[in-house]
N, C-alpha and C. Protein backbone atom coordinates (compact mmCIF):
# COMPACT_ATOMS: atom_id res chain seq x y z
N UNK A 1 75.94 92.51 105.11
CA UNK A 1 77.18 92.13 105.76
C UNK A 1 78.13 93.34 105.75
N UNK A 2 78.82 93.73 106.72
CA UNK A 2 79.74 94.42 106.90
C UNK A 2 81.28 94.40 106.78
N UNK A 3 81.34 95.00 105.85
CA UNK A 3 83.18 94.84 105.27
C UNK A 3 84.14 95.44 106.88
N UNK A 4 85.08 94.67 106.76
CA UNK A 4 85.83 94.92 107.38
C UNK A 4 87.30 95.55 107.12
N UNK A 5 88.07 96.17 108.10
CA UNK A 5 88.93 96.93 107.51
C UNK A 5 90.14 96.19 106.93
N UNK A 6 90.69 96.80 106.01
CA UNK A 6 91.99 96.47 105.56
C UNK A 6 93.34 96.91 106.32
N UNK A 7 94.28 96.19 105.78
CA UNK A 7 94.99 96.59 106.91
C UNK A 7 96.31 96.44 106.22
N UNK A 8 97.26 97.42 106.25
CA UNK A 8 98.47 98.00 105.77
C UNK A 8 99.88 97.66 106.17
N UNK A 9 100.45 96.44 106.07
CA UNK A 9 101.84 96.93 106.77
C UNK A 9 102.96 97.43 106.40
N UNK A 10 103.41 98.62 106.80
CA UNK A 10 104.08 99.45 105.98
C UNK A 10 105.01 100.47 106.64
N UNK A 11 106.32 101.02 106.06
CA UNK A 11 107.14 101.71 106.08
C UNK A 11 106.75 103.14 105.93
N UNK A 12 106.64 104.43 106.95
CA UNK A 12 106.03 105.52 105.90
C UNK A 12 106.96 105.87 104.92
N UNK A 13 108.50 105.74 105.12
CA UNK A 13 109.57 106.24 104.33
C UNK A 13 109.72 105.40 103.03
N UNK A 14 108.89 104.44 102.93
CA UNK A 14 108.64 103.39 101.66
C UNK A 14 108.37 104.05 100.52
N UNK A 15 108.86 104.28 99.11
CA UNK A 15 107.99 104.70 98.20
C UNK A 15 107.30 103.58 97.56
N UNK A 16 107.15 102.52 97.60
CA UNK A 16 106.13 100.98 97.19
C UNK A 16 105.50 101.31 98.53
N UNK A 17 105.43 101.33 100.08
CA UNK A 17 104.06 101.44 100.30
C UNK A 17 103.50 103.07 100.15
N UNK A 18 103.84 104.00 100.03
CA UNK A 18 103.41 105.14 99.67
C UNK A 18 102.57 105.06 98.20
N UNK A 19 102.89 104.42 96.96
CA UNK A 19 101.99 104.07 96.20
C UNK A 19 101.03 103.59 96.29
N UNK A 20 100.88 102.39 97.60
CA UNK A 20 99.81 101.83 97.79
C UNK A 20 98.91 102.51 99.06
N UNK A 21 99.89 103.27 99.22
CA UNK A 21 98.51 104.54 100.35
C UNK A 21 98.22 105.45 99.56
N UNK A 22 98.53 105.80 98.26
CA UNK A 22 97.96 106.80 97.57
C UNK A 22 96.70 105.91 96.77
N UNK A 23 96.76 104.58 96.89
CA UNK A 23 95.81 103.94 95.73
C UNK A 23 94.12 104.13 96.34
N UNK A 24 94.54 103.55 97.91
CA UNK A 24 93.66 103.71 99.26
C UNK A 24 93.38 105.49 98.64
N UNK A 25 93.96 105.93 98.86
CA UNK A 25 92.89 107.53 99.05
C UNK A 25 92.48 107.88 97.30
N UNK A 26 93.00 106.98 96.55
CA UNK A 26 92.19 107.40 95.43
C UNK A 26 91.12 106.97 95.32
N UNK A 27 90.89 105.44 95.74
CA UNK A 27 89.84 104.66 95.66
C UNK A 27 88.74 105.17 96.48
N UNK A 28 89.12 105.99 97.67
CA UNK A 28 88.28 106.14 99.45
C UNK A 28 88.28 104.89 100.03
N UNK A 29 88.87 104.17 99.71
CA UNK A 29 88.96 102.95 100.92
C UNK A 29 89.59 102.98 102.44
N UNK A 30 88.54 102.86 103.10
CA UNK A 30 89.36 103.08 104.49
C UNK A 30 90.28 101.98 104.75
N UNK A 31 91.74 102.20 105.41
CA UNK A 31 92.66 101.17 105.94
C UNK A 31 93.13 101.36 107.07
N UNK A 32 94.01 100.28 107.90
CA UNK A 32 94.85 100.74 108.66
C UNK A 32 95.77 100.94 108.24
N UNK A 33 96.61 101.37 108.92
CA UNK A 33 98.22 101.67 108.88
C UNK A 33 99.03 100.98 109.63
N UNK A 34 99.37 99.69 109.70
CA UNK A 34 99.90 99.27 110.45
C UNK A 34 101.74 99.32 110.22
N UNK A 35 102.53 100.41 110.95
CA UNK A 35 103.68 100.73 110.85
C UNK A 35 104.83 99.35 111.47
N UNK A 36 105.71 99.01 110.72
CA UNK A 36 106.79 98.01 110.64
C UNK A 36 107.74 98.37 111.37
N UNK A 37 108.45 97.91 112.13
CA UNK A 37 110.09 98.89 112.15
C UNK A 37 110.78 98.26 111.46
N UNK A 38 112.03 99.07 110.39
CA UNK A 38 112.15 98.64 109.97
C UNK A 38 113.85 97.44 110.34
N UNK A 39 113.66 98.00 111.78
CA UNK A 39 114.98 97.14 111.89
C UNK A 39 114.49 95.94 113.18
N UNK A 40 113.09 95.85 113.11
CA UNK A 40 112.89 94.85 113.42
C UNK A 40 111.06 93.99 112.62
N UNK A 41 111.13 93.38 112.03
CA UNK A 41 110.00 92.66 110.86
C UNK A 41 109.52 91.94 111.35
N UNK A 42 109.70 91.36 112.27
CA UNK A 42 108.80 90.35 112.66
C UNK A 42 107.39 90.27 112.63
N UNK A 43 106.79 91.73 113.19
CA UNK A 43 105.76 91.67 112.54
C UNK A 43 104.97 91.22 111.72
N UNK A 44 105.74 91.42 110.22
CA UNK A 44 104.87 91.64 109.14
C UNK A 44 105.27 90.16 108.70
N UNK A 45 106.23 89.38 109.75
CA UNK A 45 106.82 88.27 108.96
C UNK A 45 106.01 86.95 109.76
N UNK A 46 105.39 87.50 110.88
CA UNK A 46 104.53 86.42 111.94
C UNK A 46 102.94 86.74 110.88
N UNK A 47 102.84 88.03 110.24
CA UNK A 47 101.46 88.17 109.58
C UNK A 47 101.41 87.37 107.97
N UNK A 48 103.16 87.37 107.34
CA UNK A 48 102.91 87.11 105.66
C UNK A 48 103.72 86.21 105.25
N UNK A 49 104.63 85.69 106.44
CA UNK A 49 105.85 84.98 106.21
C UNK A 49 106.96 85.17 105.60
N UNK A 50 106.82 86.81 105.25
CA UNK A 50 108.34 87.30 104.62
C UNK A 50 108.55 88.27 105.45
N UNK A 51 109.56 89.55 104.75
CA UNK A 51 109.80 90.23 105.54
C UNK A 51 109.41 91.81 105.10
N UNK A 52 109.47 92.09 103.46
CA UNK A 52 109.13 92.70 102.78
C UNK A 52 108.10 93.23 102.93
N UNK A 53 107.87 94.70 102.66
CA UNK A 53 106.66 95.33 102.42
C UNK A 53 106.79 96.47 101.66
N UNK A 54 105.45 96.60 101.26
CA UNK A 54 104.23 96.60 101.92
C UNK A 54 103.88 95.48 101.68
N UNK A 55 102.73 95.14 102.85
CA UNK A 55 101.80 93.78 102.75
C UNK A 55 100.12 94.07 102.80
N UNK A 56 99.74 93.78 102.50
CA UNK A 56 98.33 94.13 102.49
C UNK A 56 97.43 93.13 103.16
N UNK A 57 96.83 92.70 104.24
CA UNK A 57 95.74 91.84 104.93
C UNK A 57 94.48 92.73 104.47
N UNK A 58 93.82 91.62 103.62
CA UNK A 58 92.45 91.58 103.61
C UNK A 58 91.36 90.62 104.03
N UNK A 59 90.76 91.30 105.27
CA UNK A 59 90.16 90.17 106.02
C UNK A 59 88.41 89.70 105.69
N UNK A 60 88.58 90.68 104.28
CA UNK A 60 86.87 90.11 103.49
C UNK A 60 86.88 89.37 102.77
N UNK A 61 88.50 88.98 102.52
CA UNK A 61 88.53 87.64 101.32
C UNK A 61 89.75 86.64 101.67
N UNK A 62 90.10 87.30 103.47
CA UNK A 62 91.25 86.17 104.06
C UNK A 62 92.27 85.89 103.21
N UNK A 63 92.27 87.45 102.14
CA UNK A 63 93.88 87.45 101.50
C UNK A 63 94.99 87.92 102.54
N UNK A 64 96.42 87.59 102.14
CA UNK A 64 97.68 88.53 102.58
C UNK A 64 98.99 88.60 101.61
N UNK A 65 98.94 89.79 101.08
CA UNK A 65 99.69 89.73 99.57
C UNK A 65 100.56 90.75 99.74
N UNK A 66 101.41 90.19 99.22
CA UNK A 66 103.02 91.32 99.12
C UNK A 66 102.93 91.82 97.75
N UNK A 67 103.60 92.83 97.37
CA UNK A 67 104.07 93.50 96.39
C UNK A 67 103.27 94.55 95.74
N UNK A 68 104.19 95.54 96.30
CA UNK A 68 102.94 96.94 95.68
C UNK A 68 102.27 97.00 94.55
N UNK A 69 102.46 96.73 93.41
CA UNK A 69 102.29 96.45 91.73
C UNK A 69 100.99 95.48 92.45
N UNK A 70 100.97 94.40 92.83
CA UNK A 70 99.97 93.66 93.62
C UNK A 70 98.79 94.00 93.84
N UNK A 71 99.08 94.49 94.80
CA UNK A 71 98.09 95.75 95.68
C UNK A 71 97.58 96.29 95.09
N UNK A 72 98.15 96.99 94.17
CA UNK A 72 97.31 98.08 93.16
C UNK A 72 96.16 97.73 92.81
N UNK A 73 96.92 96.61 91.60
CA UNK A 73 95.91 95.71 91.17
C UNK A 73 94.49 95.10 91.81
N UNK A 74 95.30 94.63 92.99
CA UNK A 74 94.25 93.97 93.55
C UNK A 74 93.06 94.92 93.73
N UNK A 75 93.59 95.94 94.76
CA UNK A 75 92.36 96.94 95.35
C UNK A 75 92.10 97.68 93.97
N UNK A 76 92.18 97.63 93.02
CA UNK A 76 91.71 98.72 92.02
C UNK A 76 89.97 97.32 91.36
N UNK A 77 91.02 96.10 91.39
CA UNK A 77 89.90 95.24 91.11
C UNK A 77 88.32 95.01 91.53
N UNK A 78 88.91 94.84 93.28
CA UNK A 78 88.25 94.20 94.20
C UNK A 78 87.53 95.53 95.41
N UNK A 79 87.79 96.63 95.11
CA UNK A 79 87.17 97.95 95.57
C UNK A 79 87.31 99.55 95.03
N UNK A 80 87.90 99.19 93.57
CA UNK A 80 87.60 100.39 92.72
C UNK A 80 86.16 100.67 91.88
């Protein structure tokens, strides 16, 4: 079976999602980048129901989780 990509929604000027794009290149996990504006969220708020990010969609385990500390965790778990 073939993993599918992860997918990022995120601020580049963020330092919480910049932690969690440094976790991605520690691990080698490929992601997207899916960029927010930040003066308009809807985006990330039609994908997680808040407004906050980073958010992380993972579509190999049909997660979508907020909070960088999160993230870490998670991907250090589930693809470190």
């Amino acid at each position: 079976m073939t993993e599918e990509i992860l997918e990022l929604y995120q601020f580049e000027a963020c330092p919480f999602c910049s932690k969690v794009r440094q976790k991605f290149t520690e691990l080698g996990v490929d992601f997207i980048a899916r960029s927010v504006d930040p003066n308009d969220r809807t985006r990330v708020e039609n994908v997680s129901g808040q407004t906050g990010v980073p958010v992380l969609v993972d579509p190999n385990t049909d997660r979508v989780m907020p909070e960088s500390d999160d993230i870490v965790e998670y991907l250090e778990e589930n693809y470190g």
